[in-house]
Protein backbone atom coordinates (compact mmCIF):
# COMPACT_ATOMS: atom_id res chain seq x y z
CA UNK A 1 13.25 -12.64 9.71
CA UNK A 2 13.57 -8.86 9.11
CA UNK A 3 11.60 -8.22 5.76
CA UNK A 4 13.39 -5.46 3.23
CA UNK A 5 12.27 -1.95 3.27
CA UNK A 6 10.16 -1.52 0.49
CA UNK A 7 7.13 0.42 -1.22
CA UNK A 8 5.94 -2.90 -2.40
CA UNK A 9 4.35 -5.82 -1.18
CA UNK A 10 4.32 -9.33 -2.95
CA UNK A 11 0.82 -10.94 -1.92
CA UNK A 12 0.18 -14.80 -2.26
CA UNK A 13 -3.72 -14.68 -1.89
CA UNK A 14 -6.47 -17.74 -0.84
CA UNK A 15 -4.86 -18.73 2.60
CA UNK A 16 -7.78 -18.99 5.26
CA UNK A 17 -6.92 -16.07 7.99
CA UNK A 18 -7.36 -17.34 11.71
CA UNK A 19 -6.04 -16.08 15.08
CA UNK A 20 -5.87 -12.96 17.03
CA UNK A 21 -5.48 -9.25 15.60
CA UNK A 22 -5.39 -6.66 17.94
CA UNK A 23 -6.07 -3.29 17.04
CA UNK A 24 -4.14 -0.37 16.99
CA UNK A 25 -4.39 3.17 18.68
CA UNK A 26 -6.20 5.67 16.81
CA UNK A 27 -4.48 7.25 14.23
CA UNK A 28 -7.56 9.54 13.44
CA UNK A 29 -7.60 10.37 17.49
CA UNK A 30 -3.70 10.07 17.69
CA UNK A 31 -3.04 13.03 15.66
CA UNK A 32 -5.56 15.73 17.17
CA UNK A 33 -4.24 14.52 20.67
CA UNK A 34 -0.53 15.02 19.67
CA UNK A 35 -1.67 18.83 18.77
CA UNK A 36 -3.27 18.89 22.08
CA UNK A 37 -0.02 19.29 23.75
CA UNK A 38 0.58 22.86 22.23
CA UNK A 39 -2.42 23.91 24.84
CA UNK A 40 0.08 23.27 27.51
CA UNK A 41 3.57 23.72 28.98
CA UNK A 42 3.86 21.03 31.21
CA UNK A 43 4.85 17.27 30.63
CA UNK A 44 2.08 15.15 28.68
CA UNK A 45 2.29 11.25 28.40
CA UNK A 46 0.79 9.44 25.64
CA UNK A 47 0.05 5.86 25.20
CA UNK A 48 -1.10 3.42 22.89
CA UNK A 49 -0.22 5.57 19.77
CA UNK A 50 0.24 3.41 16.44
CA UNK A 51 3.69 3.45 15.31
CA UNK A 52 2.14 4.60 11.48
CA UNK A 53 4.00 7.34 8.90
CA UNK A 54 1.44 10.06 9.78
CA UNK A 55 2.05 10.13 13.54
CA UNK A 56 5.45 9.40 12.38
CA UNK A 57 5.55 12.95 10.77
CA UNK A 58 3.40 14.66 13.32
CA UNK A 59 5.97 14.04 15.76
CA UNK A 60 8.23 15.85 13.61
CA UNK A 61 6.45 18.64 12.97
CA UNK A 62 6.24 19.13 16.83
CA UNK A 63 9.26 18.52 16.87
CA UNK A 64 9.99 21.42 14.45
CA UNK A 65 8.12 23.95 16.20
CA UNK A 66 10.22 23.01 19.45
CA UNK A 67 8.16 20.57 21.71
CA UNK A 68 10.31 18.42 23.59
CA UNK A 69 9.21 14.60 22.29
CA UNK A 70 11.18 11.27 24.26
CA UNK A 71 9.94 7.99 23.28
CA UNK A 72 9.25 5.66 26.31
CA UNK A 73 8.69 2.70 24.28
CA UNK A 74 5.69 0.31 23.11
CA UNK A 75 3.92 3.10 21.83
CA UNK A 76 4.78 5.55 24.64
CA UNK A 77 5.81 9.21 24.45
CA UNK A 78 6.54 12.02 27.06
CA UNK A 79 5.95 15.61 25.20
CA UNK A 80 6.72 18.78 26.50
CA UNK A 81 5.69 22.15 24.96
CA UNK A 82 7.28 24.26 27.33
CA UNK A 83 9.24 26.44 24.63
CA UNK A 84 7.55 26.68 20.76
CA UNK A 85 8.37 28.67 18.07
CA UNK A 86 5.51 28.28 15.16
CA UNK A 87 8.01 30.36 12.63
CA UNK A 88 10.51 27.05 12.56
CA UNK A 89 7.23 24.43 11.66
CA UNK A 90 9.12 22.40 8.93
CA UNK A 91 7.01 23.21 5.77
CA UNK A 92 7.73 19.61 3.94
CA UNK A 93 6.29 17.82 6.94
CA UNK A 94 3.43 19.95 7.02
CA UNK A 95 2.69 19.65 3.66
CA UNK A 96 2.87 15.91 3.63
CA UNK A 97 -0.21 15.19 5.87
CA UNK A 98 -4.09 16.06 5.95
CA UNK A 99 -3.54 16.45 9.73
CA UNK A 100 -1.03 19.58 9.75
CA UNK A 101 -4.01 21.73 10.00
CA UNK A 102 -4.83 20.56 13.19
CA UNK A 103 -2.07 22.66 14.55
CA UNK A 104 -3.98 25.92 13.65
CA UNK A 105 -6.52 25.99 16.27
CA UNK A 106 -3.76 25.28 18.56
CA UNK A 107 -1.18 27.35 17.96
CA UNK A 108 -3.42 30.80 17.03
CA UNK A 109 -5.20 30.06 20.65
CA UNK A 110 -1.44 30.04 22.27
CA UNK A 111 0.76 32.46 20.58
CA UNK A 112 -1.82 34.35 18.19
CA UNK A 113 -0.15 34.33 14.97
CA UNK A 114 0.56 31.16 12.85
CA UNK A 115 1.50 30.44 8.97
CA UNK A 116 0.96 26.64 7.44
CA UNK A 117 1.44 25.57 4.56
CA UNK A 118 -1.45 24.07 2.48
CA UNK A 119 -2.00 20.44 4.01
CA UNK A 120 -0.85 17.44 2.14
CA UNK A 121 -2.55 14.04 2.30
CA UNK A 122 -5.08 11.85 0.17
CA UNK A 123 -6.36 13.04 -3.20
CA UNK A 124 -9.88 11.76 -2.36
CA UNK A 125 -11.79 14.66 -3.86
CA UNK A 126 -11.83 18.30 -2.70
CA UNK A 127 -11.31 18.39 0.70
CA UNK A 128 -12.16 22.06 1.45
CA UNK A 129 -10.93 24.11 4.54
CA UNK A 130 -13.02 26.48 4.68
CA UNK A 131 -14.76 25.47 7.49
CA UNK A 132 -11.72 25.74 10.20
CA UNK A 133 -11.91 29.69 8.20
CA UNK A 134 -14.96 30.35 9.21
CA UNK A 135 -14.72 29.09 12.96
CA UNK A 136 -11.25 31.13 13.71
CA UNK A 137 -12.63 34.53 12.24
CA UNK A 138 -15.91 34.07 14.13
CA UNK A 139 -13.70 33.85 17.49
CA UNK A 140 -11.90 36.83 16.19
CA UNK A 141 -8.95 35.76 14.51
CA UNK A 142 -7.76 37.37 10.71
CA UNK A 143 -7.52 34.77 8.38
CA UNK A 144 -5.66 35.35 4.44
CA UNK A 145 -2.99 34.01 2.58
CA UNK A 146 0.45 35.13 2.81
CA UNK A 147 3.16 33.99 0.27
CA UNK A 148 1.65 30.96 -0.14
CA UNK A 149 0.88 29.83 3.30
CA UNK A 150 -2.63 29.99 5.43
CA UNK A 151 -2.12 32.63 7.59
CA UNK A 152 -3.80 33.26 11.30
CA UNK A 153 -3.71 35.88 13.89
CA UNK A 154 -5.46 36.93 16.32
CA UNK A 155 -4.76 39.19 19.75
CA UNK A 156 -6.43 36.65 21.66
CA UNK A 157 -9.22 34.32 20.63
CA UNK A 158 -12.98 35.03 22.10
CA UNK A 159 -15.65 32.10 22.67
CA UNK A 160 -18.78 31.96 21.06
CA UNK A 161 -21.61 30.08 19.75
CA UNK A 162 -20.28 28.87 16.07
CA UNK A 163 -22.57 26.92 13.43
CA UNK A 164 -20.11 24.61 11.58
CA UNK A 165 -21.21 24.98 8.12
CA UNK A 166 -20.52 21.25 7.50
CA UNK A 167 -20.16 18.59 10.39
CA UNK A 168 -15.87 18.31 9.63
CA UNK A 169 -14.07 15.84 11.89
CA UNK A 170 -10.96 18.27 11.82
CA UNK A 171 -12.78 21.49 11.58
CA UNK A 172 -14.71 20.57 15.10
CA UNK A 173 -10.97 19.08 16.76
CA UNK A 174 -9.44 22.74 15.64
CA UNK A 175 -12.17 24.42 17.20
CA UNK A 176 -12.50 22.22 20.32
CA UNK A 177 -8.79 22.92 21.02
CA UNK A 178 -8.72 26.83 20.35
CA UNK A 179 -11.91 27.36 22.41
CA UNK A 180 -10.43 25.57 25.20
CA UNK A 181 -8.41 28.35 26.30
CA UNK A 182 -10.03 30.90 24.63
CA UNK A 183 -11.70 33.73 26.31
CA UNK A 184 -15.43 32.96 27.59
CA UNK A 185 -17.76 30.39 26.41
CA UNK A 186 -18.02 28.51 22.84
CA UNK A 187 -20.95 26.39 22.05
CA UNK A 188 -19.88 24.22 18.52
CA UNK A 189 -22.99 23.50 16.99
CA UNK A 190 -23.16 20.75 14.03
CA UNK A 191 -20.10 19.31 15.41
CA UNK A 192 -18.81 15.86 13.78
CA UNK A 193 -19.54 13.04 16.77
CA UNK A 194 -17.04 10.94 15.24
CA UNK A 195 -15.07 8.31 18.07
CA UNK A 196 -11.71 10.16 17.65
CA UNK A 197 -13.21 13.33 18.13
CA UNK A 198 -14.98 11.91 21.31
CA UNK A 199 -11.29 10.75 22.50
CA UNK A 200 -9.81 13.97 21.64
CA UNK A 201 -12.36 16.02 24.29
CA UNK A 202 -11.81 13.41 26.76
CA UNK A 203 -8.04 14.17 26.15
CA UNK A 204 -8.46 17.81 26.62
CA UNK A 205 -10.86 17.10 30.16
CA UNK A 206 -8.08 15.20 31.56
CA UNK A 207 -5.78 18.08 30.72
CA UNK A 208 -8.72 20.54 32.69
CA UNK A 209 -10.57 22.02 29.95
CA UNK A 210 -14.25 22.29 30.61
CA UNK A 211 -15.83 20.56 28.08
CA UNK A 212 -19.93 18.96 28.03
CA UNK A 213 -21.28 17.65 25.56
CA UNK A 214 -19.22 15.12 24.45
CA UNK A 215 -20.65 12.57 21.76
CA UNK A 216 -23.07 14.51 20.44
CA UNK A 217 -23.26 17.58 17.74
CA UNK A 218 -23.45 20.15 20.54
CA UNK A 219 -20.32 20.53 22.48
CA UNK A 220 -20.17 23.35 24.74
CA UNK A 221 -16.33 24.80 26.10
CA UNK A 222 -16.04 27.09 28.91
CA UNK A 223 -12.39 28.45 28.39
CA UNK A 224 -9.96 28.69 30.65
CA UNK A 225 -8.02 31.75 29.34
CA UNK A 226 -5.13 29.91 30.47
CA UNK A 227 -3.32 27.28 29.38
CA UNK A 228 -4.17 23.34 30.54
CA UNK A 229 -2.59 21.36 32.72
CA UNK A 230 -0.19 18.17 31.87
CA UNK A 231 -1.92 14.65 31.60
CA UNK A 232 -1.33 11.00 31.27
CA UNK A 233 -3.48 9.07 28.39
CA UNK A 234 -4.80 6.39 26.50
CA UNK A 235 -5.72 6.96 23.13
CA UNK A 236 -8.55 4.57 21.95
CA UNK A 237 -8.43 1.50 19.72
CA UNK A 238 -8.78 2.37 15.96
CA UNK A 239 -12.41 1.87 15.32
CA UNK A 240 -11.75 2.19 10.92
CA UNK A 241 -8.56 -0.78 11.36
CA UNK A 242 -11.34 -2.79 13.25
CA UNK A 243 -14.04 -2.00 10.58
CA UNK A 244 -11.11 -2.95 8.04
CA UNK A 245 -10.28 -5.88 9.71
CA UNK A 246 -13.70 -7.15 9.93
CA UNK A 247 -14.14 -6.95 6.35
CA UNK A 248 -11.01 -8.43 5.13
CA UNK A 249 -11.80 -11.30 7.92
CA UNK A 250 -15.04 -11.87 6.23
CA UNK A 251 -13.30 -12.50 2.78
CA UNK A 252 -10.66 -14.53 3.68
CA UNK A 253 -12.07 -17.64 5.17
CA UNK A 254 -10.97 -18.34 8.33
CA UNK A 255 -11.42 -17.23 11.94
CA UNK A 256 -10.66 -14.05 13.51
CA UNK A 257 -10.57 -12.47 17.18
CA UNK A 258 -10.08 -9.06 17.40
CA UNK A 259 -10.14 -8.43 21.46
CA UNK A 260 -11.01 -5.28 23.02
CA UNK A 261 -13.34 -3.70 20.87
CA UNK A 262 -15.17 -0.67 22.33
CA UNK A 263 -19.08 -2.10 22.24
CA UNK A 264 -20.29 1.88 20.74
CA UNK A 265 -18.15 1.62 17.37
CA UNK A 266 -19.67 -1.60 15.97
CA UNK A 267 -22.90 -0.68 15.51
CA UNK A 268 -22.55 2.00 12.93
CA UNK A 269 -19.99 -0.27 11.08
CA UNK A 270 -22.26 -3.28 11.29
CA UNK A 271 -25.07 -1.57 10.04
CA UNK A 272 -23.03 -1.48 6.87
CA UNK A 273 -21.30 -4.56 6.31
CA UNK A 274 -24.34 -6.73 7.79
CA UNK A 275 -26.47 -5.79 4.31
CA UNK A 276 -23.06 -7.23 2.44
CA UNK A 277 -23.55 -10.60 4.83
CA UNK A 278 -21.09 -10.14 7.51
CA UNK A 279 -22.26 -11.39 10.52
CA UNK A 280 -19.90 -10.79 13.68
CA UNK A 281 -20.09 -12.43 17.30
CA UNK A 282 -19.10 -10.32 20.03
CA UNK A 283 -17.76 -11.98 22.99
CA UNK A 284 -16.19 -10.15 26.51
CA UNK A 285 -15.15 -7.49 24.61
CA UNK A 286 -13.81 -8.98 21.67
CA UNK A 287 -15.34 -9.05 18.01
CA UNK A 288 -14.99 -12.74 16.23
CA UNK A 289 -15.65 -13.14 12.70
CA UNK A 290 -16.34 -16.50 10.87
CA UNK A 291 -14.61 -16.04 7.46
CA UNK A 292 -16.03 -19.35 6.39
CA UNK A 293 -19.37 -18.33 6.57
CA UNK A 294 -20.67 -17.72 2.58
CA UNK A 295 -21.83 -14.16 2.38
CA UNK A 296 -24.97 -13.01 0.80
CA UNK A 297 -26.41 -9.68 -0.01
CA UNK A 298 -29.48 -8.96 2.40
CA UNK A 299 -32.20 -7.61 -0.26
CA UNK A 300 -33.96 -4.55 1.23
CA UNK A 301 -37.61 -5.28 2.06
CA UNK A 302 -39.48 -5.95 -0.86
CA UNK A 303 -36.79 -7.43 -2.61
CA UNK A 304 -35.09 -4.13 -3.69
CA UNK A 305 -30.96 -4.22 -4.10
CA UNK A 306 -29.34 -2.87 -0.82
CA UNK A 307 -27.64 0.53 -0.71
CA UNK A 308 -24.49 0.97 1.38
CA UNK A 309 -23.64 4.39 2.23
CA UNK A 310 -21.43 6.20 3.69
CA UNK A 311 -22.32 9.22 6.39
CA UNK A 312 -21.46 11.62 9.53
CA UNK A 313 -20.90 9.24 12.65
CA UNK A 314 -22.71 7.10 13.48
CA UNK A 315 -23.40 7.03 9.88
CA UNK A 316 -21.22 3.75 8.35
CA UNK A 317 -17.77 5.51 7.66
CA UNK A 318 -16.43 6.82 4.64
CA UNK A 319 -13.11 5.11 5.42
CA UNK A 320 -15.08 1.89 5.09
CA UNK A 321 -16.70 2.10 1.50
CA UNK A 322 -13.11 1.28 -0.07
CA UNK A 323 -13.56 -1.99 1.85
CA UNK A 324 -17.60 -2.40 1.28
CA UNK A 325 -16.71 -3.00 -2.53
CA UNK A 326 -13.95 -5.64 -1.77
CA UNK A 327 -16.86 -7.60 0.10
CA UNK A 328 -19.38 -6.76 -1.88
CA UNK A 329 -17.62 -8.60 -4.81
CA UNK A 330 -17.34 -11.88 -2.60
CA UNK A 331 -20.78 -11.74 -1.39
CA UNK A 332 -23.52 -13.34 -3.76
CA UNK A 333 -26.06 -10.90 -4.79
CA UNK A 334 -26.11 -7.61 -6.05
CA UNK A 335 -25.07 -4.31 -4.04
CA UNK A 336 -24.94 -0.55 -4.52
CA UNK A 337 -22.22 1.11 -2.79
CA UNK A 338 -22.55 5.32 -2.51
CA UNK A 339 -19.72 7.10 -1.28
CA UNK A 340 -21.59 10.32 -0.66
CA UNK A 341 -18.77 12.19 0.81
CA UNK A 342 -15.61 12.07 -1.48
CA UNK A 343 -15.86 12.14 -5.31
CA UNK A 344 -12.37 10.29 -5.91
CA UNK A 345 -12.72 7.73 -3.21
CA UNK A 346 -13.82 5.28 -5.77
CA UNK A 347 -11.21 5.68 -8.41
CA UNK A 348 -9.86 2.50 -7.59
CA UNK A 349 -12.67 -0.24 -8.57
CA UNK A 350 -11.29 -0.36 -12.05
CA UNK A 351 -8.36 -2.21 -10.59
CA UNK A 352 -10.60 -4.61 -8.56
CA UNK A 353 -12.26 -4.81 -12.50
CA UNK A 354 -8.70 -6.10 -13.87
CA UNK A 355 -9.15 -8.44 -10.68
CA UNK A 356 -12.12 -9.79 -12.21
CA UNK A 357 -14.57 -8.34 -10.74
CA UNK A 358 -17.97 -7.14 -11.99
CA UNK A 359 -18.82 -3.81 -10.91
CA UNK A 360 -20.27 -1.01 -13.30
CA UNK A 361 -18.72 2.68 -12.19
CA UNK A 362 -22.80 4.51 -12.09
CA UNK A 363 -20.85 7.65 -11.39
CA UNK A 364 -17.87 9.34 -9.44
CA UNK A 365 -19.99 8.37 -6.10
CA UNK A 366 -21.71 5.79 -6.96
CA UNK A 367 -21.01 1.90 -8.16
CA UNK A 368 -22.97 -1.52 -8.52
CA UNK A 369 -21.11 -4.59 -7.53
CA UNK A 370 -22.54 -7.99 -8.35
CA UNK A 371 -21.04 -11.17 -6.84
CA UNK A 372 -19.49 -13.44 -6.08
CA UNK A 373 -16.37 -13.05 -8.10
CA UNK A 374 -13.30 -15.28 -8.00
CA UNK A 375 -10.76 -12.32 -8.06
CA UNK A 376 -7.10 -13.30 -9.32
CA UNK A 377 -3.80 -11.54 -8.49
CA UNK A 378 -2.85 -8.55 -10.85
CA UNK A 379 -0.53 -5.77 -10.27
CA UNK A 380 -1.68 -2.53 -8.98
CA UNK A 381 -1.08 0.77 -6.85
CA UNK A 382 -2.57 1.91 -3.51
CA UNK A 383 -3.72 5.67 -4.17
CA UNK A 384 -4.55 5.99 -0.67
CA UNK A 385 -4.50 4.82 2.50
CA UNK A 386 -8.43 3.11 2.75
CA UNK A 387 -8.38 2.16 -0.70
CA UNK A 388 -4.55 0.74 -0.30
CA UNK A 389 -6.27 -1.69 2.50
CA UNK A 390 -9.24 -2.29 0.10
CA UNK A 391 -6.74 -3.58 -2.88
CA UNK A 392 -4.53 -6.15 0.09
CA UNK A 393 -7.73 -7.45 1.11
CA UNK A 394 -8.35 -8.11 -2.63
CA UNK A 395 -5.28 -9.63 -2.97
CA UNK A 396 -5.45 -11.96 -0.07
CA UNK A 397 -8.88 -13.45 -1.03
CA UNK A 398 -7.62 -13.76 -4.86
CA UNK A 399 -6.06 -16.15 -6.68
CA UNK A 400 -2.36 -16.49 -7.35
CA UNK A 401 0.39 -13.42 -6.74
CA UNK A 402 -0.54 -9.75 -6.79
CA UNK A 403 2.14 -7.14 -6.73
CA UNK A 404 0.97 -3.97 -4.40
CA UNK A 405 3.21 -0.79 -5.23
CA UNK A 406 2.73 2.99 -3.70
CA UNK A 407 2.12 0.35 -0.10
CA UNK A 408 3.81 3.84 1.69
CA UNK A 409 -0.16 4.67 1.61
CA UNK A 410 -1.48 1.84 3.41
CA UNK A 411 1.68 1.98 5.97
CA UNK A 412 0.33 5.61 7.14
CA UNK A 413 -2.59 4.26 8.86
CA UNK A 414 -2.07 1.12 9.54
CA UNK A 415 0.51 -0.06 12.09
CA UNK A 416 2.97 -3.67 11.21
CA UNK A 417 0.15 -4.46 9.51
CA UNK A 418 2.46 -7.31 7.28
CA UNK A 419 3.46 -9.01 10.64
CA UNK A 420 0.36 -8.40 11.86
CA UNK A 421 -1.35 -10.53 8.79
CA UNK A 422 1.65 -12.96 8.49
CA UNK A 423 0.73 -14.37 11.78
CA UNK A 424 -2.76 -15.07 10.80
CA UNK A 425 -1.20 -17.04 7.92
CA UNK A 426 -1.18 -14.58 5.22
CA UNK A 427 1.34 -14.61 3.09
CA UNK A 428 2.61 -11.03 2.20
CA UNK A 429 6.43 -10.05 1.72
CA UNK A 430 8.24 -6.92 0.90
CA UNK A 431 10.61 -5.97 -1.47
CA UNK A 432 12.04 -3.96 -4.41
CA UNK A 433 9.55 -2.99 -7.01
CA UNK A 434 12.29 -3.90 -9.67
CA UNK A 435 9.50 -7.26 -11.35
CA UNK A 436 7.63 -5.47 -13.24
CA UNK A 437 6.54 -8.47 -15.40
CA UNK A 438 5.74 -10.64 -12.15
């Protein structure tokens, strides 16, 4: 049956979840790597990219600027950036996502002069920019602002060693593209390690750049001064769904196999999630969680409540605090979650409050959850795209209906995730937002 189109999803919670749930592509990797293909002018094929809003609208900003884009189905897409034009980059689309700055780096590197609009994309705190600044004037380019748009030029960019002031996922992909055909050497020190900034660089090896380093906060780019070469690639499995899967798993009773995990992304997330209770087998490549397994907070030695924070890879993710506090308030014991990084991401709890849970808001970063807490359905909005999946796994461990509105949110990084979750037996359908008094 073909569900409505909808910004709204009608969630039946307390089913037991059980089968297989295979992850997605990368979006955090997808969207760099679809950038990537400004650094050349011959044919690039891309597979495994999640079918989400956000690559969705990358594609059409590409599209914008001129790159030739054919879909080859399942995920699969030929691009060709033969012939751009950055003057025709379609200023809605750009302000719509985070990710439109990632065509800077790109596009200054290729045809020296550039204007973006500001970048759209979660209100999560301040997310400044002035990092990918600093970076482009250091390799000679003029940054300012010019009716309202970011503006870059520069005659032609010149490696060198840069000090990120901050270890930024997208400030290190903009400056791992531009150096790549940049003029000399660039050593990018303080660089974020982060998985999808590890697939981007292996991205831009396969397309010839000369890149060592990878994986850890020194990355070091001879440039070719030229532009790369064409390439055929995978993009990675999504290492935040799997961390989001593996808590929502956990919650909802159950048993869940998500196959071909990459064995160097569970560790950081583990390390988080383990001092909630989850415990995870990992089998041949595949994760399997035991959602009927009670969880209990693991007391820090001594006794002392457990903090779980957020930090730089392989630090436990920022994208996966929204979901910490969902488990957290199934999981008997009390935790302290600290979002360190973003001082909005937690503006949700007081809807998991109306849930019925007990948590006490310490501070804009900071929040105590005690559990467990039998949550019941409510109605609410997703403000974001982690904190969207945080509020469905809420609602599918609850009791009775919850109404999900603003679900446009979650649907930008997560692909057919209703399917997806349907199949499991969760119960989840979409339709018009019109009952209100549901």
């Amino acid at each position: 049956m073909t569900l409505p189109s909808s910004d709204t999803y009608f969630v039946e919670g307390g089913k037991p979840l059980s089968g297989v749930l295979s992850p997605s592509g990368s979006k955090n990797a997808a969207l760099p790597i679809l950038s990537s293909c400004i650094l050349s002018d011959q044919d690039i094929v891309l597979h495994n990219l999640p079918q989400i809003r956000d690559v969705n609208a990358m594609l059409s900003l590409l599209e914008s600027i001129g790159v030739k884009i054919s879909a080859l189905g399942g995920g699969s897409y030929k691009l060709n950036a033969a012939s751009i034009n950055p003057d025709s980059i379609e200023e809605d689309l750009c302000r719509s996502i985070r990710a439109s700055i990632l065509l800077a780096g790109p596009l200054v590197a290729r045809t020296g002069s550039v204007q973006l609009p500001p970048p759209g994309g979660d209100v999560i705190g301040r997310r400044r920019l002035d990092t990918h600044f600093l970076f482009l004037e250091q390799m000679g380019a003029e940054v300012g602002l010019v009716d309202r748009k970011l503006s870059f030029k520069a005659k032609k960019l010149k490696g060198r060693p840069i000090l990120l002031d901050e270890p930024s996922v997208t400030a290190t992909e903009n400056a791992l593209m531009a150096a790549t055909i940049a003029e000399g050497e660039t050593v990018i020190y303080n660089s974020a390690c982060e998985p999808n900034v590890q697939d981007l660089a292996k991205m831009l090896v396969s397309m010839g750049a000369l890149i060592t380093g990878i994986g850890t906060n020194r990355i070091h780019i001879t440039g070719r001064n030229h532009l790369l070469e064409g390439t055929e690639y995978t993009i990675a499995p999504d290492h935040i769904e799997i961390g989001s899967f593996i808590g929502l798993a956990a919650c909802c009773g159950g048993r869940v196999i998500i196959p071909g995990v990459p064995e160097h992304i569970i560790q950081p997330t583990m390390n988080g999630f383990s001092k909630l209770g989850i415990t995870i087998e990992i089998k041949e490549g595949s994760v399997i969680i035991d959602g009927s397994r009670t969880l209990e907070v693991q007391p820090d030695r001594g006794g002392s409540i457990p903090t779980v924070y957020d930090a730089p890879w392989p630090g436990f993710s920022p994208d996966l605090t929204s979901t910490a506090v969902v488990v957290a308030t199934q999981s008997s014991g009390t935790s302290l979650i600290f979002e360190k990084m973003f001082e909005s991401r937690l503006f949700f709890v007081d809807k998991l409050v109306a849930m019925g849970a007990s948590i006490i808001q310490c501070d804009p970063h900071r929040v105590v959850v005690s559990g467990p807490s039998r949550l019941r359905g409510t109605n609410v909005s997703s403000p974001d795209i982690r904190a969207g999946m945080a509020l469905l796994t809420a609602a599918l461990c609850a009791e009775g209906i919850s109404i999900i509105r603003n679900v446009h949110q979650i649907e930008r990084g997560y692909e057919n995730l209703v399917s997806r979750l349907n199949k499991l037996g969760a119960s989840i359908t979409i339709g018009p937002s019109c009952s209100d008094n549901l």
